[in-house]
C-alpha atoms as a PDB file:
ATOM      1  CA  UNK A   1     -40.948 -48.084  80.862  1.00  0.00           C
ATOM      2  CA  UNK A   2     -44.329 -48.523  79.404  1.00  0.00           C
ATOM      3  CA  UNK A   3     -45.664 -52.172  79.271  1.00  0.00           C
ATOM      4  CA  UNK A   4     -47.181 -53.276  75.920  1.00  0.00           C
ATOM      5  CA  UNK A   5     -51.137 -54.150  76.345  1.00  0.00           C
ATOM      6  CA  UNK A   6     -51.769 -57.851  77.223  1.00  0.00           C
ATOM      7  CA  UNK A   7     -52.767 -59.724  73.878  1.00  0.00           C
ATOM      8  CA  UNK A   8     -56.788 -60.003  74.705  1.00  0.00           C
ATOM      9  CA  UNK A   9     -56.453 -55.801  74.441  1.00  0.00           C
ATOM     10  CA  UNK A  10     -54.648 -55.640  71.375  1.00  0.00           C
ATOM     11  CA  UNK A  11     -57.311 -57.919  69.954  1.00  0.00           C
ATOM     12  CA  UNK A  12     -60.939 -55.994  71.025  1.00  0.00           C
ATOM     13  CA  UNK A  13     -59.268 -52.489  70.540  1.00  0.00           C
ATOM     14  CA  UNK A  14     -58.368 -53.696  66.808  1.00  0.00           C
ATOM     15  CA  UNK A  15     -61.872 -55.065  66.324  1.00  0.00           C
ATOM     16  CA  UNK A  16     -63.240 -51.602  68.243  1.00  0.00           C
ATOM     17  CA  UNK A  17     -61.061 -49.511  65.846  1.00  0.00           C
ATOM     18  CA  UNK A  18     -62.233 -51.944  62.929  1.00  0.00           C
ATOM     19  CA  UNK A  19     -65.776 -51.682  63.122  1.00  0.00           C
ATOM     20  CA  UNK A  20     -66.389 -48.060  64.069  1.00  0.00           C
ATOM     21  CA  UNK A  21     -64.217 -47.678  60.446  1.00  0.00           C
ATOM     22  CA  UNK A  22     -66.667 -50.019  59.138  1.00  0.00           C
ATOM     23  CA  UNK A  23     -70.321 -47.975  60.365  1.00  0.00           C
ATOM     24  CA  UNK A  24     -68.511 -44.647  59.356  1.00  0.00           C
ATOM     25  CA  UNK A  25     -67.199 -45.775  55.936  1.00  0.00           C
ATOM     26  CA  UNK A  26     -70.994 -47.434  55.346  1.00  0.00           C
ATOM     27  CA  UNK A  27     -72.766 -44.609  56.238  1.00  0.00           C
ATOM     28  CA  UNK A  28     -70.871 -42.082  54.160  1.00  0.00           C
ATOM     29  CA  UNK A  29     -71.117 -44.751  51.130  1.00  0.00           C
ATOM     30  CA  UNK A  30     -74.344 -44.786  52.199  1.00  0.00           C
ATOM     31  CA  UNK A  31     -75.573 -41.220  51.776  1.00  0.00           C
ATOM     32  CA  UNK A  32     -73.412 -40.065  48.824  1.00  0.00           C
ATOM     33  CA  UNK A  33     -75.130 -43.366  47.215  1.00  0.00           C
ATOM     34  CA  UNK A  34     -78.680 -41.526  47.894  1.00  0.00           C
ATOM     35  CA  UNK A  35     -77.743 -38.435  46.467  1.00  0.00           C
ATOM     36  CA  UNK A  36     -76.967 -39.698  43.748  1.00  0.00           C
ATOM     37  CA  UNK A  37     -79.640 -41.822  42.928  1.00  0.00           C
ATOM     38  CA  UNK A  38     -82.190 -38.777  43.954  1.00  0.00           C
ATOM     39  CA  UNK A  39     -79.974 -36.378  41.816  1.00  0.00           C
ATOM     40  CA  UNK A  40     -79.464 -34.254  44.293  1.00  0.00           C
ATOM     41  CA  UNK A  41     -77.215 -30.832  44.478  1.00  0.00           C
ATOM     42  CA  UNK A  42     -74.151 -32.423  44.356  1.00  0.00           C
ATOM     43  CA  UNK A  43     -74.632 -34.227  41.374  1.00  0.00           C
ATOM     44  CA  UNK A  44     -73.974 -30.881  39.791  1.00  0.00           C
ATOM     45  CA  UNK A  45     -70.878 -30.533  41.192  1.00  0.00           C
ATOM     46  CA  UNK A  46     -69.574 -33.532  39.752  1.00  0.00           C
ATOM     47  CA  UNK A  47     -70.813 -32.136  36.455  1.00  0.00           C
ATOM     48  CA  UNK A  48     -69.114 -29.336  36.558  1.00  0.00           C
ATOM     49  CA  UNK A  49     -65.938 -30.354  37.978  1.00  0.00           C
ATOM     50  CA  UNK A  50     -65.963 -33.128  35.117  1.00  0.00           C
ATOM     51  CA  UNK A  51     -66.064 -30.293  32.119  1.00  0.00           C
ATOM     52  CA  UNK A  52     -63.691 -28.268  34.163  1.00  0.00           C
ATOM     53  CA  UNK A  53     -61.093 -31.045  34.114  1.00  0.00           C
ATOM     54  CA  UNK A  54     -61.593 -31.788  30.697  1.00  0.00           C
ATOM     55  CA  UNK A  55     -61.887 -28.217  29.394  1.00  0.00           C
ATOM     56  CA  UNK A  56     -58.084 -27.954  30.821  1.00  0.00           C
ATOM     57  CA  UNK A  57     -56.464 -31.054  29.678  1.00  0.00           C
ATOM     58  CA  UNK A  58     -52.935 -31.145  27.641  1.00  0.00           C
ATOM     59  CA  UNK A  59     -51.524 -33.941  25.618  1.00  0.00           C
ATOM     60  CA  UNK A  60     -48.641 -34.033  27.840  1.00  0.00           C
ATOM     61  CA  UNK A  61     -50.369 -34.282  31.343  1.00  0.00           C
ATOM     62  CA  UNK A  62     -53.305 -37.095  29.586  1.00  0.00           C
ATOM     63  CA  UNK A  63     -50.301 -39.641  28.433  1.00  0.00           C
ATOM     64  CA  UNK A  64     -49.280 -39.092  32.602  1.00  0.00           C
ATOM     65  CA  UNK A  65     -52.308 -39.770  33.246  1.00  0.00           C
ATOM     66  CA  UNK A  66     -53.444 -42.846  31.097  1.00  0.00           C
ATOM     67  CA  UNK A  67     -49.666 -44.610  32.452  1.00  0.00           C
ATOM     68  CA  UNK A  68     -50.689 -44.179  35.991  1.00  0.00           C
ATOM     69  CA  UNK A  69     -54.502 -45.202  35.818  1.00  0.00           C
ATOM     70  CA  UNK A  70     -53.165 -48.073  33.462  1.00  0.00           C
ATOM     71  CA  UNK A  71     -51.104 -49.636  36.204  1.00  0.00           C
ATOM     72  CA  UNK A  72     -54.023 -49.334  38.864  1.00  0.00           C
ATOM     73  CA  UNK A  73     -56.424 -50.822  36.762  1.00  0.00           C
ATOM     74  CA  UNK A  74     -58.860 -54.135  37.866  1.00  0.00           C
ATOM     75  CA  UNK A  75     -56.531 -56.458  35.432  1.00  0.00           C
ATOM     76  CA  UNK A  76     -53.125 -54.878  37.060  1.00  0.00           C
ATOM     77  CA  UNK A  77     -53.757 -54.775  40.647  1.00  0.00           C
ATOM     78  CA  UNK A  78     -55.268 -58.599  40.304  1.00  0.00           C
ATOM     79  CA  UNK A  79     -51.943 -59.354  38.847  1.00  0.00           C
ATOM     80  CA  UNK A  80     -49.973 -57.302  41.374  1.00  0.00           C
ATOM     81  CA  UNK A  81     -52.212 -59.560  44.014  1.00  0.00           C
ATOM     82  CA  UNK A  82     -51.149 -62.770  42.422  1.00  0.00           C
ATOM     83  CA  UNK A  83     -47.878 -62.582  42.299  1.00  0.00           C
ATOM     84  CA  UNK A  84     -47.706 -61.491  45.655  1.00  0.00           C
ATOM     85  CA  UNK A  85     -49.879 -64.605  46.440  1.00  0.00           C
ATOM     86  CA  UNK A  86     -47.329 -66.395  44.622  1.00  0.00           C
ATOM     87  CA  UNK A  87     -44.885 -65.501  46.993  1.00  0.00           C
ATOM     88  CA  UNK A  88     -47.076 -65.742  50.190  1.00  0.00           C
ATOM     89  CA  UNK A  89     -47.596 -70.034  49.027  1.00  0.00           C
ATOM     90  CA  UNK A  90     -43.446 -70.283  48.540  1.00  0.00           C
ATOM     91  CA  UNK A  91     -43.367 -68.862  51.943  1.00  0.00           C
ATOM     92  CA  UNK A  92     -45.883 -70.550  52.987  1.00  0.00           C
ATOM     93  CA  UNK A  93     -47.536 -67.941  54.829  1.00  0.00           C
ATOM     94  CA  UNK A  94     -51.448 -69.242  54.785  1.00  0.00           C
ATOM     95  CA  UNK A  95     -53.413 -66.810  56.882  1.00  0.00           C
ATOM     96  CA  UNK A  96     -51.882 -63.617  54.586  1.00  0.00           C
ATOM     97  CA  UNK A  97     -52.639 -65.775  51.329  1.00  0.00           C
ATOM     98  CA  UNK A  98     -56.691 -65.918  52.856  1.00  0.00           C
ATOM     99  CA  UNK A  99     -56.339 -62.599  53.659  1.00  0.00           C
ATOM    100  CA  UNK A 100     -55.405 -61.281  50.263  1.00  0.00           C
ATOM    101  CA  UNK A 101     -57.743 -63.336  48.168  1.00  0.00           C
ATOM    102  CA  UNK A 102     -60.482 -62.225  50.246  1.00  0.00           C
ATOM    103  CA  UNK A 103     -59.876 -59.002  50.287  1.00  0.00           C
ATOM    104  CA  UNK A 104     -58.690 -58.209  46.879  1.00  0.00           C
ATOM    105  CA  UNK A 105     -60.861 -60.859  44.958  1.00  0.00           C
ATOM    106  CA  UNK A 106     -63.914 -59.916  47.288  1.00  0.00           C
ATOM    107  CA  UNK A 107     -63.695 -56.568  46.891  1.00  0.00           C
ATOM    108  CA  UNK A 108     -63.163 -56.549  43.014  1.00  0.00           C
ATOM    109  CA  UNK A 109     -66.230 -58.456  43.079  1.00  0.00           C
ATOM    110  CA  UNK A 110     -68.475 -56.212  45.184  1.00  0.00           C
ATOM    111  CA  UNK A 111     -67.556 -53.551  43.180  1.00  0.00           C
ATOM    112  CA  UNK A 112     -68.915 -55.148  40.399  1.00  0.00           C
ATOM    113  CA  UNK A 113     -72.231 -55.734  42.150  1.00  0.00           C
ATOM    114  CA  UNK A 114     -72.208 -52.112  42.952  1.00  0.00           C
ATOM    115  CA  UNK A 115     -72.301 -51.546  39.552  1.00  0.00           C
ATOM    116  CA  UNK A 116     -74.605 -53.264  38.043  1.00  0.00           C
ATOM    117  CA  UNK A 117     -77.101 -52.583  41.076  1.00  0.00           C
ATOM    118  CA  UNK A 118     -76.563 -48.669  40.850  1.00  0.00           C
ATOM    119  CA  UNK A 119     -75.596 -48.273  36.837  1.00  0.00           C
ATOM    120  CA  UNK A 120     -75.002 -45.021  36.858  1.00  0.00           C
ATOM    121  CA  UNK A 121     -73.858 -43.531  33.084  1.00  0.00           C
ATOM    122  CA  UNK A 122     -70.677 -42.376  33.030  1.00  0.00           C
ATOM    123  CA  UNK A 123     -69.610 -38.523  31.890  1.00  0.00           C
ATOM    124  CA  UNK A 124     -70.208 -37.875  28.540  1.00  0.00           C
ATOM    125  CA  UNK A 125     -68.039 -35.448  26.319  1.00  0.00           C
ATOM    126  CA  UNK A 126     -67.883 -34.478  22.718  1.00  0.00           C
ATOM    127  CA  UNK A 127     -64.304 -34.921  22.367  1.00  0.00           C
ATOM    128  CA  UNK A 128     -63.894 -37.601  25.443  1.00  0.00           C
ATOM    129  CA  UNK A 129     -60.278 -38.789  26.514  1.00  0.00           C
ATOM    130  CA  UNK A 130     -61.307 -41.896  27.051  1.00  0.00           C
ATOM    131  CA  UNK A 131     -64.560 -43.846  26.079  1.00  0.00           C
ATOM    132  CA  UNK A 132     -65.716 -46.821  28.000  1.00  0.00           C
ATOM    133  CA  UNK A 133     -68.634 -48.799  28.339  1.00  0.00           C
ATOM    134  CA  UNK A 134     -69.319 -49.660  31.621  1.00  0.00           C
ATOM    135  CA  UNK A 135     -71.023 -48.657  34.379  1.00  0.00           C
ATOM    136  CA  UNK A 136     -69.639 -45.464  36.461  1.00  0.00           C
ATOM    137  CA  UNK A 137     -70.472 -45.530  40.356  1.00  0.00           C
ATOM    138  CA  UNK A 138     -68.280 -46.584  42.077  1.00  0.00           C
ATOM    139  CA  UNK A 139     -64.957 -46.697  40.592  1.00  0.00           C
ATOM    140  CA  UNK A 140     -62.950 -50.223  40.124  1.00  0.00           C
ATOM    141  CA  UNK A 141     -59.746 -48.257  39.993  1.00  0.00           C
ATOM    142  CA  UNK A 142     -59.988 -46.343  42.728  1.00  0.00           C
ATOM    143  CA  UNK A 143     -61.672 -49.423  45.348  1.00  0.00           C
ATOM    144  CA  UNK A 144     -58.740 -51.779  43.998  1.00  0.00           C
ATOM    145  CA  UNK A 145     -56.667 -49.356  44.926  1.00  0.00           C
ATOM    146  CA  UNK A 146     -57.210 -48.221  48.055  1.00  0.00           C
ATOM    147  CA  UNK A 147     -57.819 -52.022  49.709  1.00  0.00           C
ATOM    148  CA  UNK A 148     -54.298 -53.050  47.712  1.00  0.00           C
ATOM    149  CA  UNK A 149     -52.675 -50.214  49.615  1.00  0.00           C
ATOM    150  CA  UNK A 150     -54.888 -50.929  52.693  1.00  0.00           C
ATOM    151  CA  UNK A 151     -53.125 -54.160  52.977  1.00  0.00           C
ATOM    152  CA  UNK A 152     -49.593 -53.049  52.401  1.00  0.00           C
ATOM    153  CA  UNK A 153     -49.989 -50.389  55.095  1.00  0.00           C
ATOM    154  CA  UNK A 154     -51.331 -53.055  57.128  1.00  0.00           C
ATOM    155  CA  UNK A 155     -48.009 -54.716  56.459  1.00  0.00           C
ATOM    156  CA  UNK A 156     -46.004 -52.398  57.397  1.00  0.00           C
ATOM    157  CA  UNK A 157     -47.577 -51.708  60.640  1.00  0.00           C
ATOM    158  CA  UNK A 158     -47.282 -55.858  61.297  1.00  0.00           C
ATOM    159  CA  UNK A 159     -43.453 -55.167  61.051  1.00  0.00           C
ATOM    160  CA  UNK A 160     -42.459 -52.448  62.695  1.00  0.00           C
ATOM    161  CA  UNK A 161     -43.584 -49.785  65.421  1.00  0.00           C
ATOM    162  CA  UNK A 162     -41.698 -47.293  64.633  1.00  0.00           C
ATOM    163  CA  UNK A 163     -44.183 -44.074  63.619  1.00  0.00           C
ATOM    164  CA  UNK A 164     -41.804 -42.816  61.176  1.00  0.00           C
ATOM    165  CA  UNK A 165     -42.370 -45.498  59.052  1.00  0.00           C
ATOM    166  CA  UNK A 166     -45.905 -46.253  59.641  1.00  0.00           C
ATOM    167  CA  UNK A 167     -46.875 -42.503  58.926  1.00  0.00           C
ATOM    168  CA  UNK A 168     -44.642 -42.927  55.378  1.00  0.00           C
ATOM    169  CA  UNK A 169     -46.454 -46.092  54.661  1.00  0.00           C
ATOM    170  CA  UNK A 170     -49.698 -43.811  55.284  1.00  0.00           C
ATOM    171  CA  UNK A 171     -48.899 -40.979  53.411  1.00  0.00           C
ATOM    172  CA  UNK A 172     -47.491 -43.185  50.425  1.00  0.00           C
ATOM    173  CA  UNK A 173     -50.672 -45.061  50.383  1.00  0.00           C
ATOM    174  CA  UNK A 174     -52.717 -41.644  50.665  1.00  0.00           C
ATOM    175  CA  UNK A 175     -50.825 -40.350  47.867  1.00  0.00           C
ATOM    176  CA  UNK A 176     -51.269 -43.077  45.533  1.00  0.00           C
ATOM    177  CA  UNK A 177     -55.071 -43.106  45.981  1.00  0.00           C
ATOM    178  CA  UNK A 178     -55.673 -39.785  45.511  1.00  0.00           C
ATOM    179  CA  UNK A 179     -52.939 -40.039  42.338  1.00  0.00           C
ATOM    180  CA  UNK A 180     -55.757 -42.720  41.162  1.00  0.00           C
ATOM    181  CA  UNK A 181     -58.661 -41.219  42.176  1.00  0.00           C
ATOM    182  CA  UNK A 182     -57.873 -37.844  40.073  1.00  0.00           C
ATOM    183  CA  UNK A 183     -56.626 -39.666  37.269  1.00  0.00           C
ATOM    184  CA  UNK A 184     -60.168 -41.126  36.566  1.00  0.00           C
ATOM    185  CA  UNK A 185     -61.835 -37.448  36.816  1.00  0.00           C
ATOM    186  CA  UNK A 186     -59.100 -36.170  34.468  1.00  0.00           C
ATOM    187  CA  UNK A 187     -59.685 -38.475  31.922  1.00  0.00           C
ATOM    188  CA  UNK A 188     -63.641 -37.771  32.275  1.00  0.00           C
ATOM    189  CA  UNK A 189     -64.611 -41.583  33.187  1.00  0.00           C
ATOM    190  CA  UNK A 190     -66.096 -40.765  36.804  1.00  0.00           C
ATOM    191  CA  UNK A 191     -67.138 -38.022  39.138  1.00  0.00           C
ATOM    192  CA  UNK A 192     -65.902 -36.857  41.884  1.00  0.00           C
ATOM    193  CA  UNK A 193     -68.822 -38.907  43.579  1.00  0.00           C
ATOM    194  CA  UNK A 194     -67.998 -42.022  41.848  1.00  0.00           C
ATOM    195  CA  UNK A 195     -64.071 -42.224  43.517  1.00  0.00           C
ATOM    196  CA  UNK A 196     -65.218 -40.943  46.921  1.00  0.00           C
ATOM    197  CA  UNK A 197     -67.787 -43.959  47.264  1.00  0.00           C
ATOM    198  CA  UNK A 198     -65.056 -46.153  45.829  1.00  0.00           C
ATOM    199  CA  UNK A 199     -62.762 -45.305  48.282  1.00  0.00           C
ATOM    200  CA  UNK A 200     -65.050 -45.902  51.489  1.00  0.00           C
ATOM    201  CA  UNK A 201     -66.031 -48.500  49.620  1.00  0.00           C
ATOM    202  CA  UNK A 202     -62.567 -50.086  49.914  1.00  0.00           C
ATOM    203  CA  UNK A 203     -62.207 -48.703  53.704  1.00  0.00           C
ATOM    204  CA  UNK A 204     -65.296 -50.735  54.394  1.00  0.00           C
ATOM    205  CA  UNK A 205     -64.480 -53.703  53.127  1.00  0.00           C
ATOM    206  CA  UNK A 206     -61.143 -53.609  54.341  1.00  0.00           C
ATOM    207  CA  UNK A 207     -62.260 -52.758  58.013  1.00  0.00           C
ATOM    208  CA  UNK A 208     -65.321 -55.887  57.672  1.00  0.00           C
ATOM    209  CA  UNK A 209     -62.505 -58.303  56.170  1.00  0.00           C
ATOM    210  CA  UNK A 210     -60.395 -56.817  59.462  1.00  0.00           C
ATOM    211  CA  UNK A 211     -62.969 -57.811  61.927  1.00  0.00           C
ATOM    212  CA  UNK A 212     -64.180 -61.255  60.179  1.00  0.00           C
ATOM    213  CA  UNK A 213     -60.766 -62.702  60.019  1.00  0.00           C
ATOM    214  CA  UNK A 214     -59.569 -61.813  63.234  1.00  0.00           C
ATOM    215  CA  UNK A 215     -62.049 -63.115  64.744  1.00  0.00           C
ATOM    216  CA  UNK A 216     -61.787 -66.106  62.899  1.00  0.00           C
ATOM    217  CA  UNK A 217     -58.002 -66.597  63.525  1.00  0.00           C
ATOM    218  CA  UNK A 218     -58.944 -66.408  67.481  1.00  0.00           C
ATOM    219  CA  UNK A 219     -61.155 -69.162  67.076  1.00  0.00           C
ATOM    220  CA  UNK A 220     -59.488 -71.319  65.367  1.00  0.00           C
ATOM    221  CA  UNK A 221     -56.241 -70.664  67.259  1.00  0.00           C
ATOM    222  CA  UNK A 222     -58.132 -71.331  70.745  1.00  0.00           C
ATOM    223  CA  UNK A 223     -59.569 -74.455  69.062  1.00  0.00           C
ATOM    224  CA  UNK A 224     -55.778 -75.647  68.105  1.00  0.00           C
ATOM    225  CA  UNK A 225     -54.288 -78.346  70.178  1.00  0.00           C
ATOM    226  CA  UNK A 226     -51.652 -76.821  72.857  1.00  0.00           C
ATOM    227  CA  UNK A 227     -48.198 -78.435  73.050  1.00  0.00           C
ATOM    228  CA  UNK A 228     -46.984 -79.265  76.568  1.00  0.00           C
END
């Protein structure tokens, strides 16, 4: 029978795995980010994948639509994160309360510095499904999203090995991003640049938050007094 890996490496192949997701998610933020501030070629795609989606939308499919990107919005998933905070203090499970403010408040607020640093217009339609004012790259939805799912699936792997259930949690999580992600393109308030960036946005921030606090926990847990 296989022997599990000695604690020490667990620890640098999680912080390997973490930042190599953390350079790869950057760099692919990093060039769809130039293309679209030079305008390049795919710029046009997400124009014309933005009046193709609205050119075939249907009463019946939009109120699906507005439901679903209603309950992943900024305001929801902050109060999906404080109740479970709520839960994590009556438990008093510390280290996952850190973990979740940092990651969820953190990364709500990065987005917004994206934002305003990149303010990108969003689509603009004659007939428009839905009309707001802010800025457009990256998407809120879709980067709250993906690092509140991040950190579920990151649960489940914390409480169980079995693959069956970590590849569900995966494929749940997948799902429900991509659910989010085509919501905002349906309803003409992003391109298809603006929820890709998001969502390495979110991977990013969710692998640096990954690396940061582990090692922090280490230190702090070698610096802790041992009982005899």
């Amino acid at each position: 029978m296989q022997q599990p890996a000695p604690p020490a490496t667990r620890l640098v192949l999680r912080l390997a795995l973490g930042a190599s997701l953390l350079l790869a998610a950057a760099w692919l933020f990093g060039a769809i980010a130039e293309d679209v501030v030079t305008g390049d070629r795919i710029t046009l795609v997400d124009v014309r994948i933005a009046q193709w989606l609205h050119e075939h939308a249907s009463p019946g499919l939009t109120r699906w639509m507005l439901l679903a990107t209603d309950l992943h919005s900024t305001i929801a998933v902050s109060f999906y994160s404080a109740v479970v905070a709520i839960c994590f203090v009556h438990a008093r499970q510390w280290r996952r309360l850190v973990t979740l403010a940092i990651c969820m408040a953190g990364g709500l607020a990065l987005n917004v510095a994206m934002k305003l640093a990149f303010h990108r217009a969003r689509p603009v339609f004659d007939q428009p499904l839905l009309t707001l004012s802010s800025y457009s790259f990256p998407s809120g939805h879709v980067v709250g999203s993906t690092i509140m799912y991040g950190l579920a699936v990151a649960w489940v792997f914390t409480r169980t090995r079995r693959l069956a259930w970590r590849f569900l949690a995966i494929g749940a999580a997948a799902f429900a991003i991509v659910l989010v992600a085509f919501t905002r393109l349906y309803l003409g308030v992003h391109y298809l640049t603006d929820v890709g960036a998001a969502f390495l946005e979110g991977v990013a921030w969710l692998a640096l938050c990954a690396v940061a606090l582990s090692e922090y926990w280490r230190r702090v847990d070698a610096r802790a007094p041992r009982s005899p």
